[in-house]
Protein backbone atom coordinates (compact mmCIF):
# COMPACT_ATOMS: atom_id res chain seq x y z
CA UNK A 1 44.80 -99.37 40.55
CA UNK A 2 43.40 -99.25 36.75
CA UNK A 3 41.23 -96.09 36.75
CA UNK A 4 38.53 -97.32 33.83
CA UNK A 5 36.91 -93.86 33.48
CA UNK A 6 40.75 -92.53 31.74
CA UNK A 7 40.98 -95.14 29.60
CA UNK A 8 40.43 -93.97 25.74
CA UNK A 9 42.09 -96.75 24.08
CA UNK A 10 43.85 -100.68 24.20
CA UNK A 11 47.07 -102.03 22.99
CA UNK A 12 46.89 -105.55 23.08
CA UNK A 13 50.06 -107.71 23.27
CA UNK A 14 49.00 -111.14 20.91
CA UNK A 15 51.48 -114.29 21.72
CA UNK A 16 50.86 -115.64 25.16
CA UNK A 17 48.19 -112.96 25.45
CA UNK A 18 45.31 -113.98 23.09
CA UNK A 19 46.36 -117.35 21.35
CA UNK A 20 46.76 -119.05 24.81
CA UNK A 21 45.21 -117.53 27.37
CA UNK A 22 47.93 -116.45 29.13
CA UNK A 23 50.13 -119.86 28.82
CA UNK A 24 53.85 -119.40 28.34
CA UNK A 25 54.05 -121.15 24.59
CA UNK A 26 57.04 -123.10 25.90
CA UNK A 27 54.66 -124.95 28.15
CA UNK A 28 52.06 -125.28 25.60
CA UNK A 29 54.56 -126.81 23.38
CA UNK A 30 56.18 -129.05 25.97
CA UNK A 31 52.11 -129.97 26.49
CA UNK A 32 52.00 -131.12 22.82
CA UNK A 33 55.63 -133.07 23.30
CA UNK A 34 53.83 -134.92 26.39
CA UNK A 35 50.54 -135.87 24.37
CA UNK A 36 52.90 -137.25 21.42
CA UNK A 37 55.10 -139.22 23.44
CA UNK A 38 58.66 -137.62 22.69
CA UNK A 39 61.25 -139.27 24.98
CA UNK A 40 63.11 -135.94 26.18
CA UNK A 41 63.20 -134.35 29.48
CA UNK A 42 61.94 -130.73 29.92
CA UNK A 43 64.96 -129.54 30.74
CA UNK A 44 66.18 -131.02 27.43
CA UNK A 45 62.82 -129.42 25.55
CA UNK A 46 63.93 -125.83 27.02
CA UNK A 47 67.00 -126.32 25.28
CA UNK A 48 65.97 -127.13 22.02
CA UNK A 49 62.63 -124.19 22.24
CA UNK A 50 65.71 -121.87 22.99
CA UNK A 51 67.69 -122.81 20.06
CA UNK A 52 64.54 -122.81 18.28
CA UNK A 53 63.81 -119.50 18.81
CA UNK A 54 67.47 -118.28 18.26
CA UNK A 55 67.12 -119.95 14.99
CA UNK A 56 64.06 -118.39 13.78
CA UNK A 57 65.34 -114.90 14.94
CA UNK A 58 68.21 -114.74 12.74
CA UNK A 59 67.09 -116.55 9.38
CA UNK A 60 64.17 -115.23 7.13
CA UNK A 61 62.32 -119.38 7.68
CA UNK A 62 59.06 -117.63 8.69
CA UNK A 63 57.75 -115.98 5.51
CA UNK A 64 55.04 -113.13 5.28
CA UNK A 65 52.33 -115.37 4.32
CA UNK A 66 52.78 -118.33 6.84
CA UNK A 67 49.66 -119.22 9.13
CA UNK A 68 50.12 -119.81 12.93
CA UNK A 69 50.37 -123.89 11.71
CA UNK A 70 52.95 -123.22 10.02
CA UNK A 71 55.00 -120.92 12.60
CA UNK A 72 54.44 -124.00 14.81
CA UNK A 73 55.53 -126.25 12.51
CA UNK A 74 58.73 -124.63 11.65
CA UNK A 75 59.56 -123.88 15.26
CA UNK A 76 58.86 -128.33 15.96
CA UNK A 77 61.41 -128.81 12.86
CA UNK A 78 64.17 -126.80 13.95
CA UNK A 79 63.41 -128.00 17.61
CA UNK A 80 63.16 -131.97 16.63
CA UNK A 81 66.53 -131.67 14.42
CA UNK A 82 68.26 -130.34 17.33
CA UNK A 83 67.53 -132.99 19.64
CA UNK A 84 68.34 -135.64 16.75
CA UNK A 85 71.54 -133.84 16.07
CA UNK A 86 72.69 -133.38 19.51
CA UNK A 87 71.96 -137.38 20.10
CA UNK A 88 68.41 -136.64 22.34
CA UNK A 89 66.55 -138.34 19.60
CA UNK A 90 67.25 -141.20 17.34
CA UNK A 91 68.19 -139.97 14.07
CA UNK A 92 65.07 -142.95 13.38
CA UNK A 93 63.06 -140.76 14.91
CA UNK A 94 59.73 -140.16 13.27
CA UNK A 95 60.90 -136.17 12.18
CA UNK A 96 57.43 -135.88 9.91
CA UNK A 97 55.20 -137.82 12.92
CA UNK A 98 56.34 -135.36 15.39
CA UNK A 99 56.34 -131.77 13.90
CA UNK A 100 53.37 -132.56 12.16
CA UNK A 101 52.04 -133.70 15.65
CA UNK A 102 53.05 -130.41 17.23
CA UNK A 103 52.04 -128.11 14.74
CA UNK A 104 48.59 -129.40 14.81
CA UNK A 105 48.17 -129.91 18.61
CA UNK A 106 49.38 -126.14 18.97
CA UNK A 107 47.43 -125.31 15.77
CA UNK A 108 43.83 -126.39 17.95
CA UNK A 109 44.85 -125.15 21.45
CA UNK A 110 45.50 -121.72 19.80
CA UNK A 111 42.03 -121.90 18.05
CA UNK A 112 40.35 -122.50 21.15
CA UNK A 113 41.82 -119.86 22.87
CA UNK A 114 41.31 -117.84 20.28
CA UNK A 115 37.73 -118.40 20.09
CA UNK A 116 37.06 -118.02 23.91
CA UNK A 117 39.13 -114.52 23.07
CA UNK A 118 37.53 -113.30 20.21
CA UNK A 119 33.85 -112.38 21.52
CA UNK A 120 35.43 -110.16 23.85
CA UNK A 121 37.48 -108.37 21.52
CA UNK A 122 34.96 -108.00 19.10
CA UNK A 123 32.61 -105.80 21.98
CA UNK A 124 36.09 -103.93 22.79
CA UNK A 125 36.78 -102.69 19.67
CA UNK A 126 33.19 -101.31 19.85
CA UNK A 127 33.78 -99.15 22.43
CA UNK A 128 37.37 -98.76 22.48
CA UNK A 129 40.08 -97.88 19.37
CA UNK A 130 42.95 -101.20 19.53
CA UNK A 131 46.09 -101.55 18.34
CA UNK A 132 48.09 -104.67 18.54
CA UNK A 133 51.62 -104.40 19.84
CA UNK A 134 54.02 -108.01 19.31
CA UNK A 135 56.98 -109.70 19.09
CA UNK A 136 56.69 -111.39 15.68
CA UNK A 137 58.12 -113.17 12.58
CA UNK A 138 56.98 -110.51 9.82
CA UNK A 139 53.75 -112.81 9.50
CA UNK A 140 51.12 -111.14 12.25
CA UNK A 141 48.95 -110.26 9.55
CA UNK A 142 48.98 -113.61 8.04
CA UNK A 143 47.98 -115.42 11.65
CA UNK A 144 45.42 -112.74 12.43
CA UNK A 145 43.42 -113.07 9.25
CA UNK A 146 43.48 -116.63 9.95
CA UNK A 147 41.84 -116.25 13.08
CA UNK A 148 39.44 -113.89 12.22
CA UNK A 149 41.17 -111.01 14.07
CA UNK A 150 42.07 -108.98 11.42
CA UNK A 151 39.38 -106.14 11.29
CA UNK A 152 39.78 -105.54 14.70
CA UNK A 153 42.47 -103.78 14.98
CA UNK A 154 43.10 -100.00 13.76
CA UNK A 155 47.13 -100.92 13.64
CA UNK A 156 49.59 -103.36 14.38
CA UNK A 157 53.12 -102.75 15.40
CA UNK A 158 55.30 -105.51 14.56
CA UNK A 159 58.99 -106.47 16.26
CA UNK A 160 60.39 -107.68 12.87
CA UNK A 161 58.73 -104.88 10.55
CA UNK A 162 59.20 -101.98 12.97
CA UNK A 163 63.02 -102.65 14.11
CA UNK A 164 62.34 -102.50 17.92
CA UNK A 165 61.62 -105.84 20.10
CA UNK A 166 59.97 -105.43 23.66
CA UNK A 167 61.02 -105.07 26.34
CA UNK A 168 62.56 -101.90 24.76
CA UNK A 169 59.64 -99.26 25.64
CA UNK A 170 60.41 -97.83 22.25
CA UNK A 171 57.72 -100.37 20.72
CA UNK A 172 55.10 -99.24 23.24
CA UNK A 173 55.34 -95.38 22.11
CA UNK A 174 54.92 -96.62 18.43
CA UNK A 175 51.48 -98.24 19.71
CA UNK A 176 50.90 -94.76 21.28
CA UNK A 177 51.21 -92.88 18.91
CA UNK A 178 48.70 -95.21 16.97
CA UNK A 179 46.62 -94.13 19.12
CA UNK A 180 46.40 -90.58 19.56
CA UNK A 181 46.20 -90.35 23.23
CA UNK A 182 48.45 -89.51 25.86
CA UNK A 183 50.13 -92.39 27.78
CA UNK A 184 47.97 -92.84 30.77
CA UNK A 185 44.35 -93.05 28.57
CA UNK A 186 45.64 -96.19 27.30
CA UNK A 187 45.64 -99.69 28.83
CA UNK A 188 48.32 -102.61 27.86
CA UNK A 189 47.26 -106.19 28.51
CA UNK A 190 49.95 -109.02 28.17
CA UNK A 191 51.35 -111.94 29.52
CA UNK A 192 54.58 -111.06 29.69
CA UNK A 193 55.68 -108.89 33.16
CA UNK A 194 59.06 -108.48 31.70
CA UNK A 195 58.32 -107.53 28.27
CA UNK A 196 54.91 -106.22 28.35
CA UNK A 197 54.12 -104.64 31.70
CA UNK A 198 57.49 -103.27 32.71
CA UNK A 199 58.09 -101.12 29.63
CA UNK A 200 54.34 -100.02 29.14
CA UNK A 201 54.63 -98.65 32.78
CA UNK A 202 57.86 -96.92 32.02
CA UNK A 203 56.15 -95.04 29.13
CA UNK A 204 53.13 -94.19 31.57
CA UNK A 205 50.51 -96.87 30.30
CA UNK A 206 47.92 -98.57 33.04
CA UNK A 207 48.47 -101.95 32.53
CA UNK A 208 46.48 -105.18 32.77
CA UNK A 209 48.72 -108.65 33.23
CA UNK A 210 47.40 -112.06 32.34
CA UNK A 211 49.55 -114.17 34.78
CA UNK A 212 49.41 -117.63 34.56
CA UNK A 213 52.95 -119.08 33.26
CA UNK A 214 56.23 -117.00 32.41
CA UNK A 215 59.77 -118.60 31.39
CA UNK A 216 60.90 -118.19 34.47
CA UNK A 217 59.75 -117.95 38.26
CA UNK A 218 58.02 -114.45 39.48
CA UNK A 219 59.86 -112.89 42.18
CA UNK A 220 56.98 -112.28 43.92
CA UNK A 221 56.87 -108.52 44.00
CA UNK A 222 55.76 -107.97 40.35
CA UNK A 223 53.11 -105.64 40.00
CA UNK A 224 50.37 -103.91 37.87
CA UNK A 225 47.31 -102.00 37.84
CA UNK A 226 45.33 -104.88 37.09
CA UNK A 227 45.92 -108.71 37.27
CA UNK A 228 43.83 -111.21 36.37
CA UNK A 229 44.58 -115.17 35.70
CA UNK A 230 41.90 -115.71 32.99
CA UNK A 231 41.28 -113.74 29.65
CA UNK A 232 37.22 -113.74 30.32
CA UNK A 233 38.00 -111.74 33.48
CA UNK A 234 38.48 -108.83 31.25
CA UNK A 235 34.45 -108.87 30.62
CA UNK A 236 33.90 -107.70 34.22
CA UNK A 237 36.95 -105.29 34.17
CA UNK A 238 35.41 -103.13 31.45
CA UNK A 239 31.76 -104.23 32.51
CA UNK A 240 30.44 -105.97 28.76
CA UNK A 241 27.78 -107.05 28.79
């Protein structure tokens, strides 16, 4: 049970979190590869995000300075090559139609999430100290400014800058030590059971989770002190007004 009276300050998880509301970006990106038309299966789409992502983990592609656009785009190039190389795809396929498509039909759903997000931010970093905790690319800064974000947060721990990737609970004492306070003062909110609940729990955190859509199927006995199915839900949690 989230005791609101403790809480002192917020680390925020971003991807999944506050860019789409808590949507699994897999499925938001399959949603783009639906509205454009791409003749592959999702099974087939899974396969290429996966390689994707593998691909963008090892090799410096995402620089410092890249946008969420371009994240997106770079993630549809290495996605659409795969399925041309591995025969999904025509190699006539339209390579510039789709990424392009992607990247901006995953460019606006992030806005708009990000919009309905930021007002509530905004009047929680009025009454609350926040620090943003992610898995990222070396580029956070980049996308936050963007998105008008930036200012709102008193620190940022980054995967790729900091040397520790969630799940490891490692990254969530970084974010406490931001901070200031002990463990159970602050509250986590993510998406992600696995890699943002789980570990802030195991370093004594409360926790909110934004369930909606994960990778894979809940088990069904997942748990936290909070969970709510909509970002705006978090107005009534810590009663804004």
């Amino acid at each position: 049970m989230l005791n609101l009276e403790k809480i002192k300050g917020i680390i925020f998880d971003y991807g999944g979190t506050i860019d789409s509301n808590g949507m699994h970006w897999a499925d938001v990106i399959w949603m783009s590869y639906e509205a454009l038309h791409i003749p592959v299966s999702k099974d087939i789409f899974r396969e290429a995000y996966v390689h994707g992502e593998r691909t963008l983990a090892k090799n410096r592609i995402i620089l410092p300075n890249h946008n969420f656009w371009h994240v997106i785009r770079l993630k549809a190039e290495t996605q659409i090559q795969w399925l041309i190389d591995n025969k999904y795809l025509s190699e006539d396929a339209d390579f510039t139609k789709y990424t392009t498509g992607i990247a901006d039909w995953c460019y606006a759903y992030a806005q708009m999430a990000v919009s309905m997000a930021l007002p509530i931010i905004k009047k929680l970093s009025e009454k609350y100290p926040l620090v943003l905790v992610s898995n990222f690319y070396g580029n956070i800064k980049a996308v936050l400014k963007d998105f008008h974000l930036a200012t709102l947060f008193s620190a940022i721990v980054e995967s790729s800058v900091v040397g520790i990737r969630k799940p490891d609970p490692e990254i969530f004492r970084l974010g406490i030590k931001e901070l200031g306070f002990t463990a159970g003062e602050i509250v986590v909110i993510g998406d992600s059971y696995d890699k943002d609940i789980v570990p802030a729990k195991a370093v004594g955190c409360q926790t909110i989770w934004l369930k909606r859509t994960g990778w894979s199927e809940y088990k069904g006995d997942e748990t936290a002190d909070s969970v709510i199915t909509d970002f705006a839900e978090l107005k009534e949690i810590f009663q804004l007004q």
